[in-house]
N, C-alpha and C. Protein backbone atom coordinates (compact mmCIF):
# COMPACT_ATOMS: atom_id res chain seq x y z
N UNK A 1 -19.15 -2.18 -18.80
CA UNK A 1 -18.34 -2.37 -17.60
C UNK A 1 -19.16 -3.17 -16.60
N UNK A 2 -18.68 -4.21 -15.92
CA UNK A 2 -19.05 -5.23 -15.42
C UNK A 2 -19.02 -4.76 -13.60
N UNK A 3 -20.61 -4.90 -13.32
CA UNK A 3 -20.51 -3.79 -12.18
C UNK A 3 -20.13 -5.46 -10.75
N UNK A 4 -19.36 -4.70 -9.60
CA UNK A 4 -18.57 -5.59 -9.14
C UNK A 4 -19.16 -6.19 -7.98
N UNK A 5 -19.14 -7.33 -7.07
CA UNK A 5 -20.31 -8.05 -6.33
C UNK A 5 -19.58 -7.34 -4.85
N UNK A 6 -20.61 -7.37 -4.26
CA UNK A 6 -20.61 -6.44 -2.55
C UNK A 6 -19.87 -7.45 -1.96
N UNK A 7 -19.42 -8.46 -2.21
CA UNK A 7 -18.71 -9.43 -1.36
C UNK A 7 -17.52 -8.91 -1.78
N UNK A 8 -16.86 -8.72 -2.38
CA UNK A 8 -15.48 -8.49 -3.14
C UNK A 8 -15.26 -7.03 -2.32
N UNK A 9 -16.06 -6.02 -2.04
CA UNK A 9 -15.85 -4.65 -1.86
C UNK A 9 -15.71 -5.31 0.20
N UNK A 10 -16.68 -6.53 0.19
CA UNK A 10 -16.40 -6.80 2.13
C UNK A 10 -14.82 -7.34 2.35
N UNK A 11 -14.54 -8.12 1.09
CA UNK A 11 -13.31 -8.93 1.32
C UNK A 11 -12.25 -7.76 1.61
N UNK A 12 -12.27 -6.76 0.27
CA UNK A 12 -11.02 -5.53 0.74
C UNK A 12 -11.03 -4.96 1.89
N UNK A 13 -12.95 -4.49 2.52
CA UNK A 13 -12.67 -3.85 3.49
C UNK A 13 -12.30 -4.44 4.72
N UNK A 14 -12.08 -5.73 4.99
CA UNK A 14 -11.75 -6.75 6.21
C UNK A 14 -10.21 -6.95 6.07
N UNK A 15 -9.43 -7.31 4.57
CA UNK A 15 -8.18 -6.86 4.38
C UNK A 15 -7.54 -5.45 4.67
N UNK A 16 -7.96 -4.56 4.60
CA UNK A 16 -7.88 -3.12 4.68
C UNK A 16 -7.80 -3.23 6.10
N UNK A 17 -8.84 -3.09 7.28
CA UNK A 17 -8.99 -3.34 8.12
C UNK A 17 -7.69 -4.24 9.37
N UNK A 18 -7.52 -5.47 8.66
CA UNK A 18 -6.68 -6.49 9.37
C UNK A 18 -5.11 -5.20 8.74
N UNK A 19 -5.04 -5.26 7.93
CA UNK A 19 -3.81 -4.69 7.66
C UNK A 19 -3.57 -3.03 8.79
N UNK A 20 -4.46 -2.34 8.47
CA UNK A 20 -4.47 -0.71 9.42
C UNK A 20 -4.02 -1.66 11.22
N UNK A 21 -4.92 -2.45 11.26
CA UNK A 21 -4.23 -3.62 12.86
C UNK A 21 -3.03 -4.16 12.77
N UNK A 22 -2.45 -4.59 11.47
CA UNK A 22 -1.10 -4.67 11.70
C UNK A 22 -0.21 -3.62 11.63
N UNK A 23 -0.84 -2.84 11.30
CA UNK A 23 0.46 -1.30 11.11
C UNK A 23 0.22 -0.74 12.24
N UNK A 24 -1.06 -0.68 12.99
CA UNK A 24 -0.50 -0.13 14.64
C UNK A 24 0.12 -0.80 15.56
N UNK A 25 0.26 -2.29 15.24
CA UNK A 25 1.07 -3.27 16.15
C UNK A 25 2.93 -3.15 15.40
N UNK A 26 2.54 -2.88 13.69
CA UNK A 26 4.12 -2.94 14.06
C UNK A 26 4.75 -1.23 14.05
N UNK A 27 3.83 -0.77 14.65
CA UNK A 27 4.47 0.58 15.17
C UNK A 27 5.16 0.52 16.41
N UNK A 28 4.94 -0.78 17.33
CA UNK A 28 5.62 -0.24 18.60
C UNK A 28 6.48 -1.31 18.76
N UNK A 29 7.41 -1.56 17.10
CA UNK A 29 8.77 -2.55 17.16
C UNK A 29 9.96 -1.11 17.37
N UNK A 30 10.80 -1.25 17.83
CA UNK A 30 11.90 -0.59 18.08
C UNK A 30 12.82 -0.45 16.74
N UNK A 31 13.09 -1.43 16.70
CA UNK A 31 14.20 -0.97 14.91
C UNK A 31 13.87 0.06 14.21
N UNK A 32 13.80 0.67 13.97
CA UNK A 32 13.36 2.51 13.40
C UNK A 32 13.47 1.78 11.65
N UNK A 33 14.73 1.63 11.54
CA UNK A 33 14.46 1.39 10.16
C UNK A 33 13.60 0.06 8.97
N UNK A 34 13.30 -0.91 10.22
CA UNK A 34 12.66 -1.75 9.85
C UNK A 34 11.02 -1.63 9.92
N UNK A 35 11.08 -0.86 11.09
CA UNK A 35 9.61 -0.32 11.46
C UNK A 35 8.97 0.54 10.44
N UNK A 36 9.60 1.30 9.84
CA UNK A 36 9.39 2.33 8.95
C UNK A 36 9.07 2.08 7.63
N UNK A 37 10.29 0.87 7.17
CA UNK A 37 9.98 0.07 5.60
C UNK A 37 8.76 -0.84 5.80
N UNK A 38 8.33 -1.42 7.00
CA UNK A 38 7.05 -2.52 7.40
C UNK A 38 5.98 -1.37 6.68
N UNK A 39 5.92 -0.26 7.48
CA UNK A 39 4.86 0.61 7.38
C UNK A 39 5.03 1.36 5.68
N UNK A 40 6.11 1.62 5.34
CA UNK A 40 5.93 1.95 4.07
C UNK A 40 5.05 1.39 3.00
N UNK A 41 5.55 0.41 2.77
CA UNK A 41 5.04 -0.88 2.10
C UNK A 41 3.49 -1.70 1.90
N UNK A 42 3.58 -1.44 3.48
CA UNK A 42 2.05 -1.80 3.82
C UNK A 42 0.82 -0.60 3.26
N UNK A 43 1.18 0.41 3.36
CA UNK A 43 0.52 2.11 2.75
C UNK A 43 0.66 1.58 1.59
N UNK A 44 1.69 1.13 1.09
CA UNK A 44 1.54 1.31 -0.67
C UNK A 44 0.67 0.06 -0.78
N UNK A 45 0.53 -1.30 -0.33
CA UNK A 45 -0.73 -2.11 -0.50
C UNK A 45 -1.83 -1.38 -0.24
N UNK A 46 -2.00 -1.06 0.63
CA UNK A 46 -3.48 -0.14 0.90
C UNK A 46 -4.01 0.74 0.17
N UNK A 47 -2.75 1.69 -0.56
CA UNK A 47 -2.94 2.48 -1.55
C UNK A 47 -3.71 1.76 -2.71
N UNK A 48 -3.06 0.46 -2.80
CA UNK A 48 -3.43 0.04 -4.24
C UNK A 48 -4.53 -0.96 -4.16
N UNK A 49 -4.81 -1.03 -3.28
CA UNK A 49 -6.43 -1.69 -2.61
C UNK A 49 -7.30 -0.54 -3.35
N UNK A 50 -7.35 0.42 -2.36
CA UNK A 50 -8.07 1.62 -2.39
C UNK A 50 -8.48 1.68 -3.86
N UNK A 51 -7.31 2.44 -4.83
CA UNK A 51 -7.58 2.38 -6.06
C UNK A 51 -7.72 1.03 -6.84
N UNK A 52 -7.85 0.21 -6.82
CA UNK A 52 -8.34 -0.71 -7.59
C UNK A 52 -9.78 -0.88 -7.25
N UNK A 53 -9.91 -1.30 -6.20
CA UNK A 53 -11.74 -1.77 -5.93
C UNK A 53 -12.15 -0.19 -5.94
N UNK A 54 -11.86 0.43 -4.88
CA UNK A 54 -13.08 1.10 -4.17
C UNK A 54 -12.97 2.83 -5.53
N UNK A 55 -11.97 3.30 -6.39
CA UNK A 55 -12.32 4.16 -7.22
C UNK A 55 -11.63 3.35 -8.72
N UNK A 56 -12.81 2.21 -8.47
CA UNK A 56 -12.70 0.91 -10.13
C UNK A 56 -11.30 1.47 -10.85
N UNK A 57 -10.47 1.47 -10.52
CA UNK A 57 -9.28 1.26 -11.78
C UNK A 57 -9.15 0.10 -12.39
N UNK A 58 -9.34 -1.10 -11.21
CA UNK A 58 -9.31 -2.24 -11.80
C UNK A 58 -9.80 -2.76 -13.42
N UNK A 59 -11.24 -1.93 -13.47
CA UNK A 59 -12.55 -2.10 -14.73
C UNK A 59 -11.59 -1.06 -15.94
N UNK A 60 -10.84 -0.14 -15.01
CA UNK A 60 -10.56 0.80 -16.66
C UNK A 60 -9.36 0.23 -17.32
N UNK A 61 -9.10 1.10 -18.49
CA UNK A 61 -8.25 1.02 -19.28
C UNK A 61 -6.95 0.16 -18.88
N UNK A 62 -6.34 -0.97 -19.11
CA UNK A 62 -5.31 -1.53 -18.69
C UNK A 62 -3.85 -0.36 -18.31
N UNK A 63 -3.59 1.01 -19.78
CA UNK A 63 -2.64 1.48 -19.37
C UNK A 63 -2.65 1.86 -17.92
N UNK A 64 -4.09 2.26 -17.31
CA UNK A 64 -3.82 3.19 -16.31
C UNK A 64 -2.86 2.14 -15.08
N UNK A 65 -3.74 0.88 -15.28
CA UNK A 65 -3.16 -0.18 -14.27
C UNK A 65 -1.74 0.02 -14.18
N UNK A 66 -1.16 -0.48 -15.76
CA UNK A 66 0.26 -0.02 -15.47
C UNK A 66 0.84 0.84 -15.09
N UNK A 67 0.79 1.98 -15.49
CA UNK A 67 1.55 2.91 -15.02
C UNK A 67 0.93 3.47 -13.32
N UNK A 68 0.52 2.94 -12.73
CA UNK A 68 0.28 2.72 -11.37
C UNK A 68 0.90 1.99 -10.65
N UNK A 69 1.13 0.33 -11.22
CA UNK A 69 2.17 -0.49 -11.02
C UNK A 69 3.47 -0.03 -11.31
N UNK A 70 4.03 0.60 -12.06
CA UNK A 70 4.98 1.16 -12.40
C UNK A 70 5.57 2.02 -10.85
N UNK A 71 4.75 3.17 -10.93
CA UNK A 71 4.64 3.78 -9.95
C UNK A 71 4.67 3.56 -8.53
N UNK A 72 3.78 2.23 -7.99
CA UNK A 72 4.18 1.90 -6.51
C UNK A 72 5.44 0.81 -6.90
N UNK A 73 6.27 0.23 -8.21
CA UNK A 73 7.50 -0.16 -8.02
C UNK A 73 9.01 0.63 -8.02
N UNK A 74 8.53 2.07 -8.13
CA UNK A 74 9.05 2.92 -8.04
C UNK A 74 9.08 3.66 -7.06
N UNK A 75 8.15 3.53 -6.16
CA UNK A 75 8.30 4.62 -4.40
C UNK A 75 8.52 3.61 -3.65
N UNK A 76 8.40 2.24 -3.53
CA UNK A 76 8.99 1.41 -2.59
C UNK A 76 10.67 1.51 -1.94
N UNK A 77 11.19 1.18 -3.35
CA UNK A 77 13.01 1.56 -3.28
C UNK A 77 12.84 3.10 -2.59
N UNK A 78 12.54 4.16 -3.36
CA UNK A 78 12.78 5.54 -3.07
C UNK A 78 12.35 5.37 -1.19
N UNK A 79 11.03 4.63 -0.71
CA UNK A 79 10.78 4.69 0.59
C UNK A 79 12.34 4.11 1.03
N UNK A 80 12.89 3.36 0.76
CA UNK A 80 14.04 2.49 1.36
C UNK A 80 14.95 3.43 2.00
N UNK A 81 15.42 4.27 0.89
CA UNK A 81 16.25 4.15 0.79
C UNK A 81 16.19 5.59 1.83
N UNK A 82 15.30 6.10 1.50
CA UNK A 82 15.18 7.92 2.13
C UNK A 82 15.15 6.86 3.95
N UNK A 83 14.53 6.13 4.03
CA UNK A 83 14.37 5.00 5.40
C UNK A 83 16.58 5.27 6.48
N UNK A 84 17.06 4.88 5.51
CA UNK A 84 18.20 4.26 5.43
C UNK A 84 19.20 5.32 6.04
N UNK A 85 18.91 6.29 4.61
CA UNK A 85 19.72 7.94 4.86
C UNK A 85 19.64 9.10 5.97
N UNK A 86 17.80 8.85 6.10
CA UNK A 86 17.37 9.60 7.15
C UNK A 86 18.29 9.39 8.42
N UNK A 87 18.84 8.58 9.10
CA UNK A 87 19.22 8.59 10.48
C UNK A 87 20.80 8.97 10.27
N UNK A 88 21.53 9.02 8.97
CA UNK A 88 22.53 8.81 8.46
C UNK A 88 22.81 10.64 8.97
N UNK A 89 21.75 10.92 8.32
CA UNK A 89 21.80 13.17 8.24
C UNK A 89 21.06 13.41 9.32
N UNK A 90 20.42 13.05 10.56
CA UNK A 90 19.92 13.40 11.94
C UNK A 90 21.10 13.34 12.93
């Protein structure tokens, strides 16, 4: 396993970083439901930052990749949609 260069681990954490700055700026847009899918979305990039570099999924086994990908293409919609309904049943 091919151990990974400290520049690559600065690049995520400055992406990581710029992104957490855009999710507190687009916290104070008004549209509730647009505000909410921005921020969803953006968590599930971060999520998959996180696990790829910083606890190496990237280096392991390809299945795991997939079925991870699988997985954040599967809670995106589900974020939508619970987004959508929520104000529907309040």
């Amino acid at each position: 396993m091919e151990t990974p260069k400290r520049s690559n681990y600065l690049i995520v954490f400055i992406i990581l970083m710029v992104s957490t700055l855009t999710e507190t700026l687009v916290s104070y847009l008004h549209p509730e439901a647009i505000k909410i899918s921005l921020l969803a979305v953006m968590a599930v990039l971060k999520v998959a930052l996180v696990l790829l570099f910083f606890m190496h999924l990237r280096h392991n086994s390809k299945i795991f990749s997939y079925l991870f990908i699988a997985g954040c293409i599967l809670v995106i919609p589900l974020i939508l949609v619970i987004t959508i309904v929520m104000p529907m049943i309040a």
